[in-house]
Protein backbone atom coordinates (compact mmCIF):
# COMPACT_ATOMS: atom_id res chain seq x y z
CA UNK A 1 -56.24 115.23 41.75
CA UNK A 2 -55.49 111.82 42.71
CA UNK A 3 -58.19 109.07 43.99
CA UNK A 4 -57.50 106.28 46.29
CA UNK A 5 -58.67 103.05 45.74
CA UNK A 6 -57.73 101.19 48.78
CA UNK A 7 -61.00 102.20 50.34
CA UNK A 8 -63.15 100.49 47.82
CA UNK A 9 -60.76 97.24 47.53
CA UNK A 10 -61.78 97.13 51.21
CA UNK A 11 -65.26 97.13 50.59
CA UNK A 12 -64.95 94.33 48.31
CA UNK A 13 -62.83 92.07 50.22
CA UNK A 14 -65.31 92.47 53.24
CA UNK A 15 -68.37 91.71 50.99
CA UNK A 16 -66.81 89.28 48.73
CA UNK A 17 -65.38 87.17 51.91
CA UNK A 18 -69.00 87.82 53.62
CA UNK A 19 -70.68 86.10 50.68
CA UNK A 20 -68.21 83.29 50.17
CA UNK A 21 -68.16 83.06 54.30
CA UNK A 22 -72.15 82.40 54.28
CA UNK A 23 -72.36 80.03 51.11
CA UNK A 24 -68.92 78.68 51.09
CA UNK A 25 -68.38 75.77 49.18
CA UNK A 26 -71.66 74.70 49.38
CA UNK A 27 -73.06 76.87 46.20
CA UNK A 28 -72.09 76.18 42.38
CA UNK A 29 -69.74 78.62 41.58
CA UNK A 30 -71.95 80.15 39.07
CA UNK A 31 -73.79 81.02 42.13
CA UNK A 32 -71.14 82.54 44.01
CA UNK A 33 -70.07 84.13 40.72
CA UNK A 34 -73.25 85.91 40.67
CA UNK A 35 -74.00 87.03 44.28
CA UNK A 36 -70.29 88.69 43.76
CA UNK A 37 -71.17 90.65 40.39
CA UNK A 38 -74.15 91.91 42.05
CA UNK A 39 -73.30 92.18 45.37
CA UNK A 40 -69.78 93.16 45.63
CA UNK A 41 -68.76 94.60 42.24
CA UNK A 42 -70.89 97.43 42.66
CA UNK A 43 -68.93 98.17 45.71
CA UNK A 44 -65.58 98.57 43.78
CA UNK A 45 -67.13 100.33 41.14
CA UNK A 46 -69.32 102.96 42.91
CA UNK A 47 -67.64 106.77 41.73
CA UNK A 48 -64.58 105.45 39.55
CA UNK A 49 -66.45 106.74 36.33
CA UNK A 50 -65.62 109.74 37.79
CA UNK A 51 -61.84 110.20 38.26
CA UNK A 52 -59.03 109.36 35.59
CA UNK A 53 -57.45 106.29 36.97
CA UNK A 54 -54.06 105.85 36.83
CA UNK A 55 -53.00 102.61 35.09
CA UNK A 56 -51.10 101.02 38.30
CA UNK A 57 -54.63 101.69 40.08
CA UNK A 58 -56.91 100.23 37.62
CA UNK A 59 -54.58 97.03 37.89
CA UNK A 60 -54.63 97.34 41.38
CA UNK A 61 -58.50 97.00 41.40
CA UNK A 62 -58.47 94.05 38.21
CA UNK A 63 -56.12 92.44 40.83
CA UNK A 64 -58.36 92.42 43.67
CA UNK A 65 -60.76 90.69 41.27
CA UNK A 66 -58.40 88.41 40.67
CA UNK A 67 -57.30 87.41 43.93
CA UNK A 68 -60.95 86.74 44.54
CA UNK A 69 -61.36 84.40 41.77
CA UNK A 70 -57.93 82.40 42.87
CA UNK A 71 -59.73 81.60 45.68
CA UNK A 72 -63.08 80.50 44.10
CA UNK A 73 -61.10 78.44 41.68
CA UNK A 74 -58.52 77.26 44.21
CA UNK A 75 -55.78 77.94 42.07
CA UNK A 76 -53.15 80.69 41.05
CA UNK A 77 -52.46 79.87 37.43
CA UNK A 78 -53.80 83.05 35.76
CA UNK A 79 -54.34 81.62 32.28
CA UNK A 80 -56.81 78.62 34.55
CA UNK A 81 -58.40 81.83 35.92
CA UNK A 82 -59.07 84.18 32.28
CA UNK A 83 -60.55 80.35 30.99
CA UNK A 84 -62.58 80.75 33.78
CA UNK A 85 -63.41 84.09 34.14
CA UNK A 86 -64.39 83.66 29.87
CA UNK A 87 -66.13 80.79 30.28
CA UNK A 88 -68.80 82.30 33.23
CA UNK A 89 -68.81 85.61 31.27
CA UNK A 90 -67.22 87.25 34.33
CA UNK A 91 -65.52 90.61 33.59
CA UNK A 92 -62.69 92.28 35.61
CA UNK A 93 -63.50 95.91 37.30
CA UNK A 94 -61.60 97.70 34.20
CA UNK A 95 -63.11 96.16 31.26
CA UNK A 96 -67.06 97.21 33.18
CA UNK A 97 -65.87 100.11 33.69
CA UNK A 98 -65.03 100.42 29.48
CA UNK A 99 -68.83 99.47 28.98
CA UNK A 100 -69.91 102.04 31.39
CA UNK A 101 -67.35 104.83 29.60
CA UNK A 102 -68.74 103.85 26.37
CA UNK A 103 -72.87 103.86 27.42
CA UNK A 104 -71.67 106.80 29.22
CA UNK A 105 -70.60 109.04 26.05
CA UNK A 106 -73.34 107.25 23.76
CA UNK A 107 -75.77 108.60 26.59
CA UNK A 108 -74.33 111.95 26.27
CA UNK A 109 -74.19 112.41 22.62
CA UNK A 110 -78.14 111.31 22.75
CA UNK A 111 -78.94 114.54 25.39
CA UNK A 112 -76.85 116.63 23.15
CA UNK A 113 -78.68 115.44 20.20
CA UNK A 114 -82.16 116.00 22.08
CA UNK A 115 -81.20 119.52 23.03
CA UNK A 116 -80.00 120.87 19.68
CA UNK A 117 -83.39 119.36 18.11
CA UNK A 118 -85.35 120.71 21.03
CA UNK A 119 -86.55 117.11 21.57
């Protein structure tokens, strides 16, 4: 089985532009930086926990990240944007969706652990 991602990139370059249309560069980017984790990463995120990603996919969705934050920053020099993205604790779609993996199967183990006790 094989899961598109085009439809969620969608959803986050029309909430992602909506935010940056209304605020523009009138906000501090750790503002904008903010509105998009909790506004618009959600939105590329929602089901992928799911499905096994292929690896051109999950770079596919890290990209659209990406492109977002070349256009915050005003610049296309990736290494300018990781400083960036490290130094406003920003994560790209892949690595949250590690964390989520890993609470995921720690979350798990805990109902397994609670069942076998009878807890």
């Amino acid at each position: 089985m094989r899961c598109s991602v085009s439809y969620a990139k969608r959803s986050f370059y029309r909430s992602s532009n909506a935010v940056f249309c209304k605020v523009g560069r009138h906000a501090y980017e750790e503002v904008i930086l903010q509105l998009v984790k909790s506004k618009c990463m959600p939105m590329l995120l929602y089901g992928l926990e799911c499905f096994a990603l292929l690896e051109s996919d999950v770079k596919s969705i890290d990209f659209a990240v990406t492109r977002f934050l070349m256009k915050l920053f005003r610049t296309s020099n990736i290494d300018t944007i990781n400083d960036c993205r490290s130094s406003f604790n920003f994560l790209l779609s892949s690595e949250m969706t590690e964390i989520r993996n890993k609470f995921k199967g720690r979350f798990n183990m805990c109902n397994s652990l609670r069942y076998y006790f009878g807890l």
